[in-house]
C-alpha atoms as a PDB file:
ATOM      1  CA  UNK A   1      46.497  44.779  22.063  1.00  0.00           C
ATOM      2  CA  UNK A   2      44.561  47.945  22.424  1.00  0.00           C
ATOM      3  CA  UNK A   3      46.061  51.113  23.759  1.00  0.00           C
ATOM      4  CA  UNK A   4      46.963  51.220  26.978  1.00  0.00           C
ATOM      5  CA  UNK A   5      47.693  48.714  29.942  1.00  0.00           C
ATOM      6  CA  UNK A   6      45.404  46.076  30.982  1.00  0.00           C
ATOM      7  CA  UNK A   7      44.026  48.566  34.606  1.00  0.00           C
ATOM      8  CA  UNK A   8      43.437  51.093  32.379  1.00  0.00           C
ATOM      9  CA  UNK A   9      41.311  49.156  29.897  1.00  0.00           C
ATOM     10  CA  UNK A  10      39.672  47.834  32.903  1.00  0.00           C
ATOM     11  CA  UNK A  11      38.516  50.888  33.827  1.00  0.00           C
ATOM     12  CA  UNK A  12      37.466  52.197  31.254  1.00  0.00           C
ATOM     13  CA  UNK A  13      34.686  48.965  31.264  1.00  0.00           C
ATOM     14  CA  UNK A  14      33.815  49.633  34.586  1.00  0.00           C
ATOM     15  CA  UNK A  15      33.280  53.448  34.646  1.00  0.00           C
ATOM     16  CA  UNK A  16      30.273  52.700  32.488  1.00  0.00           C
ATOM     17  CA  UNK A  17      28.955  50.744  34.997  1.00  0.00           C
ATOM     18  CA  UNK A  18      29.077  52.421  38.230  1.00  0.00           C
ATOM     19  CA  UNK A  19      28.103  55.904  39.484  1.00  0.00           C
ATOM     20  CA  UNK A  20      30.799  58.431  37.993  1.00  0.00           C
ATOM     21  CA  UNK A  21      31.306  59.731  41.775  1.00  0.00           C
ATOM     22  CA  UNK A  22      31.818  56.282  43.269  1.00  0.00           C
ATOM     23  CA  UNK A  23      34.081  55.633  40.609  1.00  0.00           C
ATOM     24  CA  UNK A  24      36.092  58.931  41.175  1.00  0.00           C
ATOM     25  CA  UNK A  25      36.239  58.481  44.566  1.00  0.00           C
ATOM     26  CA  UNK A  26      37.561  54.494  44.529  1.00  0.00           C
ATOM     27  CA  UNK A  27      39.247  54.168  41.316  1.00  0.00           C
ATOM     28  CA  UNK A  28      40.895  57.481  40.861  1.00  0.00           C
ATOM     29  CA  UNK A  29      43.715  56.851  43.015  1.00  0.00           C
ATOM     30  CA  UNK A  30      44.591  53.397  41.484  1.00  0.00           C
ATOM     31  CA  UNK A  31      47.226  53.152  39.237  1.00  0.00           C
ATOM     32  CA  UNK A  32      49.191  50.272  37.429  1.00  0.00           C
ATOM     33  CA  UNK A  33      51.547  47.966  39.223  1.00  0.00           C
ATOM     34  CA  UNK A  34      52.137  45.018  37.318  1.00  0.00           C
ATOM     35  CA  UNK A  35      51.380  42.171  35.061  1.00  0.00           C
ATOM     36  CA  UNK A  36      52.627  38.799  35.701  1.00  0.00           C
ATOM     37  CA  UNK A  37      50.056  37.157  33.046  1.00  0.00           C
ATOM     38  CA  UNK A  38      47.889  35.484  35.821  1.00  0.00           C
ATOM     39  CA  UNK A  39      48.141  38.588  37.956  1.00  0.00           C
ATOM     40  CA  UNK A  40      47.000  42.358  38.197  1.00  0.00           C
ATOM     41  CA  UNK A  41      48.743  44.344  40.614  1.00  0.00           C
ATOM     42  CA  UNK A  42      47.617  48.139  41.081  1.00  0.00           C
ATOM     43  CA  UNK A  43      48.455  50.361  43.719  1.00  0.00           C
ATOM     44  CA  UNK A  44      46.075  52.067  45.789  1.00  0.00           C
ATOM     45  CA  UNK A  45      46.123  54.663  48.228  1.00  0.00           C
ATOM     46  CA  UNK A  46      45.708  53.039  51.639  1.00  0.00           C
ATOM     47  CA  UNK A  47      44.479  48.986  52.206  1.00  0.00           C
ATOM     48  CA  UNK A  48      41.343  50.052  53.156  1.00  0.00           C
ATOM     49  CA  UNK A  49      40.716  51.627  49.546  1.00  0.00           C
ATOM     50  CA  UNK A  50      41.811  47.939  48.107  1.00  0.00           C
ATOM     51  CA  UNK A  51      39.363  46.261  50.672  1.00  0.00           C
ATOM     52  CA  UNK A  52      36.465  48.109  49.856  1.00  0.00           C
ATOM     53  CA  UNK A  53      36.865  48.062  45.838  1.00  0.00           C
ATOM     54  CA  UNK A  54      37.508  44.292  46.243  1.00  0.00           C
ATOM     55  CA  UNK A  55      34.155  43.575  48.464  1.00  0.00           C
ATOM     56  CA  UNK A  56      32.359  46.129  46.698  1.00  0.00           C
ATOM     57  CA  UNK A  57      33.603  46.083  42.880  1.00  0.00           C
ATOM     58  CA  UNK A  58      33.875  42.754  42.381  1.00  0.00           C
ATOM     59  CA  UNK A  59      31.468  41.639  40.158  1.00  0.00           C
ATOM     60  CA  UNK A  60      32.142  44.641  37.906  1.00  0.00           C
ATOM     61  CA  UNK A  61      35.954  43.652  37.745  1.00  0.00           C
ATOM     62  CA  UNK A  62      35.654  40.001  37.056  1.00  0.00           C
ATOM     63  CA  UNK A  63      33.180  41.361  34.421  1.00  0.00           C
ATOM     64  CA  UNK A  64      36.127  43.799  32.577  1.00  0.00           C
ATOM     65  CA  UNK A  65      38.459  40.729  33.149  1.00  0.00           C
ATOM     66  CA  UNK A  66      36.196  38.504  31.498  1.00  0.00           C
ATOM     67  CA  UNK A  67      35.963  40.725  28.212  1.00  0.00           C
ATOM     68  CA  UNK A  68      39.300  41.094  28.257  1.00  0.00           C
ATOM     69  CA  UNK A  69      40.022  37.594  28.178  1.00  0.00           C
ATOM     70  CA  UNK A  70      41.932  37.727  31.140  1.00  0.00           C
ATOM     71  CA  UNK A  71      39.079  35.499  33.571  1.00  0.00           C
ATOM     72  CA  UNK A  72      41.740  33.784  35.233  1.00  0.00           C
ATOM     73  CA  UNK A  73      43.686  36.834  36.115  1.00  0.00           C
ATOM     74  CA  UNK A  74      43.740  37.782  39.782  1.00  0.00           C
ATOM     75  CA  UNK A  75      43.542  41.358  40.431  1.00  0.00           C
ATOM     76  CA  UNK A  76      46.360  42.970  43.580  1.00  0.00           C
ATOM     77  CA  UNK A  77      45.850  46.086  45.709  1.00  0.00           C
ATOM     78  CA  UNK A  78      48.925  47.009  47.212  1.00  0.00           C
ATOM     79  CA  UNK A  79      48.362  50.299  49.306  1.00  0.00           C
ATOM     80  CA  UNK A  80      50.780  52.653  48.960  1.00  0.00           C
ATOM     81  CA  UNK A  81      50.638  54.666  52.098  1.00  0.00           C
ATOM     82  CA  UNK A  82      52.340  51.275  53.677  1.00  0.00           C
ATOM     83  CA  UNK A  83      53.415  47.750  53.081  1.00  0.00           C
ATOM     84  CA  UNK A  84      51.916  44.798  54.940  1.00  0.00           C
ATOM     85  CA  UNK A  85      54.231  42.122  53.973  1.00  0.00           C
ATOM     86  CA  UNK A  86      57.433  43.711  52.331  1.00  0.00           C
ATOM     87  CA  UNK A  87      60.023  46.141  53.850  1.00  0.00           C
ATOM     88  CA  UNK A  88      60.422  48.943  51.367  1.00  0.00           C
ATOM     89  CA  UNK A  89      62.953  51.379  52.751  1.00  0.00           C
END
């Protein structure tokens, strides 16, 4: 496996294919979570920052994933400015 976790290598296939502010300004807050095999999580700085590069960076991602050979792997935001669903006190 190459250096590096899976978000990481991920990035580094979608830098090359988005504007190097856009990625700056949505990616360079993520950071790795976790890796259950058929899920990604990364942590993000607020939900809205997970919304947008899910709508917006799909395509890109799935792409990365695909090369990879991790298509079936579903990628997690988790903001960490809050929780939705869990209680972390």
């Amino acid at each position: 496996m190459p250096d590096g976790n899976v978000w990481t290598q991920i990035l580094d296939r979608v830098k090359g294919e988005i504007d190097p502010q856009e990625f700056r300004r949505w990616f360079s807050g993520s950071s790795y979570a976790s890796d259950s095999g058929d899920q990604l999580t990364v942590w993000v700085p607020s939900a809205a920052d997970g919304r947008h590069i899910s709508q917006n960076y799909h395509e890109p991602l799935q792409r990365a994933l695909v090369a990879l050979g991790r298509s079936d792997t579903l990628v997690r935001f988790v903001a960490t400015d809050y929780s939705d669903d869990e209680e972390d006190e």
